[in-house]
C-alpha atoms as a PDB file:
ATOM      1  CA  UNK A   1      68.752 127.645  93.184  1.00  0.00           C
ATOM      2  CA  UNK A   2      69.568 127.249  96.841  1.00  0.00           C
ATOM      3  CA  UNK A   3      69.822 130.455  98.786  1.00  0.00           C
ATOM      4  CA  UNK A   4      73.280 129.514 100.373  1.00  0.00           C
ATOM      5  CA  UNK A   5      74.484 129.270  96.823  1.00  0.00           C
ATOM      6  CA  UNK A   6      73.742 132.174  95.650  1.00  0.00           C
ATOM      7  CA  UNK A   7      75.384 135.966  96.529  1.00  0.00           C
ATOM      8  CA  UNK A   8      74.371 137.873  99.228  1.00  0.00           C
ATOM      9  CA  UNK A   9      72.105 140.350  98.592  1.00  0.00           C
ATOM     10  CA  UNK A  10      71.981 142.256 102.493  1.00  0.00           C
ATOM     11  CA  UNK A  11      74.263 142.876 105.250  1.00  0.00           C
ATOM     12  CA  UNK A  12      72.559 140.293 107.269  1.00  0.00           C
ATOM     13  CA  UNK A  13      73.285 137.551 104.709  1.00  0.00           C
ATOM     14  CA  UNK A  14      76.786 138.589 104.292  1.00  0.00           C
ATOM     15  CA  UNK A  15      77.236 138.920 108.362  1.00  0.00           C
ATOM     16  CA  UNK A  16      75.948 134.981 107.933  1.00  0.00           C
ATOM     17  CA  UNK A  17      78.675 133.767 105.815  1.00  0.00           C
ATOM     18  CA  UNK A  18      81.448 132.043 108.232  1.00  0.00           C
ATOM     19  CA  UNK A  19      84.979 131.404 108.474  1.00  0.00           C
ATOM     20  CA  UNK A  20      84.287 127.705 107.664  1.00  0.00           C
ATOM     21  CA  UNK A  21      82.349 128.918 104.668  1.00  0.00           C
ATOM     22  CA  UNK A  22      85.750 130.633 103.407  1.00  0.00           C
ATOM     23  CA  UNK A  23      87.966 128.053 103.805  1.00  0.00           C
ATOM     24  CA  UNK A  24      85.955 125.447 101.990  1.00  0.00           C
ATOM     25  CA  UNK A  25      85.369 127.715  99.465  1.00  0.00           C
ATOM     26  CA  UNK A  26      89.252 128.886  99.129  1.00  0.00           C
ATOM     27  CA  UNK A  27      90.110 125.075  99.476  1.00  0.00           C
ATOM     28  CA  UNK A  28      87.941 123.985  96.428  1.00  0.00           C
ATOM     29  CA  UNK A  29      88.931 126.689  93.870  1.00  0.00           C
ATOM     30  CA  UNK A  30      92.454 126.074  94.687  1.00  0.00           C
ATOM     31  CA  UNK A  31      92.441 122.644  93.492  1.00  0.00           C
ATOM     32  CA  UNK A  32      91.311 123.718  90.149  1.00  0.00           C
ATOM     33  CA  UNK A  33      93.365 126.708  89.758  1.00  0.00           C
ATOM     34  CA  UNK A  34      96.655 125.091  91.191  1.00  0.00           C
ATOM     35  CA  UNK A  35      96.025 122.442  88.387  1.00  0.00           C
ATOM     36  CA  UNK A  36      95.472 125.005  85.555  1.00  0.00           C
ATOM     37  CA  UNK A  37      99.271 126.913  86.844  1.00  0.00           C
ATOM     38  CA  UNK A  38     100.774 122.918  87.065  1.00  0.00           C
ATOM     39  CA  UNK A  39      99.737 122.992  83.202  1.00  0.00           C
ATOM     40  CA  UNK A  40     100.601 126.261  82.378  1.00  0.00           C
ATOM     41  CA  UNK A  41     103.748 125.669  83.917  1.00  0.00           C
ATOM     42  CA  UNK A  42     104.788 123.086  82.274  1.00  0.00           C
ATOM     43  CA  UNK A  43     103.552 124.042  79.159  1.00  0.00           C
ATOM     44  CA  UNK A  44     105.726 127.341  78.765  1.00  0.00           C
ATOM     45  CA  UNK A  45     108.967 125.269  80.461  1.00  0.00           C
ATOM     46  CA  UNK A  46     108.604 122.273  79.239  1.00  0.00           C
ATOM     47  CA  UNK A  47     109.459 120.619  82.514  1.00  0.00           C
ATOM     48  CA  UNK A  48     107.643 118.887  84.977  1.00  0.00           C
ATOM     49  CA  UNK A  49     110.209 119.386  87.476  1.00  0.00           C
ATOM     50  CA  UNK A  50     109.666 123.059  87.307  1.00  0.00           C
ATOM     51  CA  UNK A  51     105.885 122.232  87.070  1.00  0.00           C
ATOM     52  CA  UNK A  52     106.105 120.432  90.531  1.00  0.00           C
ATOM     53  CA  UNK A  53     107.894 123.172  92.142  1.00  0.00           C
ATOM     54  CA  UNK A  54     105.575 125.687  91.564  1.00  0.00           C
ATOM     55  CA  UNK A  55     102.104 123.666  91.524  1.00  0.00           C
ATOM     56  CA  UNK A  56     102.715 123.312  95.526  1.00  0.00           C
ATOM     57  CA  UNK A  57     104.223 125.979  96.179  1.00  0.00           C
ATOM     58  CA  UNK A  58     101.068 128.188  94.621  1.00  0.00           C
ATOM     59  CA  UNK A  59      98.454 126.153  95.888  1.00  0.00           C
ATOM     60  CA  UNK A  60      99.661 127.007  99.660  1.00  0.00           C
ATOM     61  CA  UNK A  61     100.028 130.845  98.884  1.00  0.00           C
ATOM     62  CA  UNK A  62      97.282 131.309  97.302  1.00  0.00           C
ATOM     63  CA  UNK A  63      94.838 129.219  99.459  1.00  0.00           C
ATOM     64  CA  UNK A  64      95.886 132.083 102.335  1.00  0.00           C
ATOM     65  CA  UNK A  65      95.435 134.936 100.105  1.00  0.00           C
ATOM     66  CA  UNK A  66      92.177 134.052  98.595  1.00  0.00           C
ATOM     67  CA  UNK A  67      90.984 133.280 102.503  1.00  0.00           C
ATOM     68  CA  UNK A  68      92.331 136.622 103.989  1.00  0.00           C
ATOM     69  CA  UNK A  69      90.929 138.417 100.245  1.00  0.00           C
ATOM     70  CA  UNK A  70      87.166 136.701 101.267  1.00  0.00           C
ATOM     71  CA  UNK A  71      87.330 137.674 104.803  1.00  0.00           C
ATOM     72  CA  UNK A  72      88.256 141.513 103.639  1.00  0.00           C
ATOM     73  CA  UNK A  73      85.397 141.806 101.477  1.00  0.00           C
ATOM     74  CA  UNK A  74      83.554 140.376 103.667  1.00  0.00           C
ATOM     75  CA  UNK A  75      84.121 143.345 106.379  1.00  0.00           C
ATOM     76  CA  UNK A  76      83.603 145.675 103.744  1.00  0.00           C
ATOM     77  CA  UNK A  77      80.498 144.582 102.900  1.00  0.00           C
ATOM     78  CA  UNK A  78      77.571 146.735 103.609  1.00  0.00           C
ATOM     79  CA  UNK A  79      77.909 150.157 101.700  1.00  0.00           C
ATOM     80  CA  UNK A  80      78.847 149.045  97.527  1.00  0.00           C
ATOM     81  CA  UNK A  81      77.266 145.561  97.307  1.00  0.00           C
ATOM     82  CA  UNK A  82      76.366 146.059  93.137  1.00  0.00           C
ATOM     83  CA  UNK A  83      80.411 147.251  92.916  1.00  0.00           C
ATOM     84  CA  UNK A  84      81.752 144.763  95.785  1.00  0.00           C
ATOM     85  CA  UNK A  85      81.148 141.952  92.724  1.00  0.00           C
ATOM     86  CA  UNK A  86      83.406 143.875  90.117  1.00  0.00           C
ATOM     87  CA  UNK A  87      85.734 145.117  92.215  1.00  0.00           C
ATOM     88  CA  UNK A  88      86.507 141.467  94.171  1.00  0.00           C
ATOM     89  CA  UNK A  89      86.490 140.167  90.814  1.00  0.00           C
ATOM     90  CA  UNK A  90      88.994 142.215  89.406  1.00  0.00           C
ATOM     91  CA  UNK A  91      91.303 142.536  92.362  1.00  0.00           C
ATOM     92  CA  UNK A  92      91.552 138.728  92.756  1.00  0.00           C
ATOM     93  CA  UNK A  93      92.836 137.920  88.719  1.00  0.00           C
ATOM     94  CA  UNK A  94      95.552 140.701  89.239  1.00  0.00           C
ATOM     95  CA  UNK A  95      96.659 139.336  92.703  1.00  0.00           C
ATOM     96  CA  UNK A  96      96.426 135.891  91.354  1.00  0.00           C
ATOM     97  CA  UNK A  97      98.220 137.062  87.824  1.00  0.00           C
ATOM     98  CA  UNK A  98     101.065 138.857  89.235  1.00  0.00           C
ATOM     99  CA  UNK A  99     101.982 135.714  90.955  1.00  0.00           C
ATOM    100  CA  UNK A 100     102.086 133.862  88.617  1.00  0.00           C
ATOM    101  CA  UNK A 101     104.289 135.560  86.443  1.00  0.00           C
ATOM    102  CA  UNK A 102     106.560 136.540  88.958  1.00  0.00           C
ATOM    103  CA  UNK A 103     106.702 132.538  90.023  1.00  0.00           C
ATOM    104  CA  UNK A 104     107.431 131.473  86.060  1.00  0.00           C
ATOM    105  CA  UNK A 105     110.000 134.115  85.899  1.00  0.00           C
ATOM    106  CA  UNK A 106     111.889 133.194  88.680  1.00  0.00           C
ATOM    107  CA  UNK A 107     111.859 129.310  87.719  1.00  0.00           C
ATOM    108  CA  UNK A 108     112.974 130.218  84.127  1.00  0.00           C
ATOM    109  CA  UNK A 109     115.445 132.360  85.612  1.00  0.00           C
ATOM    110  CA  UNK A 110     116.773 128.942  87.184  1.00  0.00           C
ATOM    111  CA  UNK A 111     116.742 126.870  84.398  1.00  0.00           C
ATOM    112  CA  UNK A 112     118.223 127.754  80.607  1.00  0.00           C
ATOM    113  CA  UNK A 113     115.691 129.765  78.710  1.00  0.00           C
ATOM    114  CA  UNK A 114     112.331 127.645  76.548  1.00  0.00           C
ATOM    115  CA  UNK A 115     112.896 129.398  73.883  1.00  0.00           C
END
């Protein structure tokens, strides 16, 4: 395994890691997990009108939050490196969750009910 592909173990590796390293890291998981809301989407409305709206709409939001979430850690980095991994981990799916559901509420809310 590469060393650039792996975690950072030290402060210096961390203070390494660049802006450009971010963004094309934000960038790439986005297109995977804008596609997997597009087909949640449309799975629980049925409509890929509704799918459309959000799919964008998510992939632009999120691409900023996940940059500005890696650039936090990334300041924090040197004192809980072991916990840093949990913690980013965790923080992330309920950032990325709450979205979510708050964006399929508020298209079913425009449209009749699915069910």
């Amino acid at each position: 395994m590469r060393a650039s592909s792996r975690e950072p173990d030290t402060v210096v590796e961390i203070e390494k890691q660049s802006q450009l390293r971010s963004l094309v890291k934000s960038l790439s998981w986005r297109f995977v997990a804008t596609f997997t809301t597009f087909l949640l989407t449309y799975i629980i409305s049925g409509e890929l009108t509704t799918a459309f709206k959000i799919g964008p709409a998510d992939f632009v939001f999120k691409l900023l939050v996940f940059y500005l979430h890696e650039r936090i850690w990334l300041l924090n980095l040197a004192q809980q490196l072991p916990r840093k991994r949990v913690l980013k981990t965790v923080s992330w799916k309920v950032t990325t969750t709450l979205f979510i559901y708050w964006a399929l509420i508020q298209s079913l809310n425009e449209s009749e009910p699915f069910l």
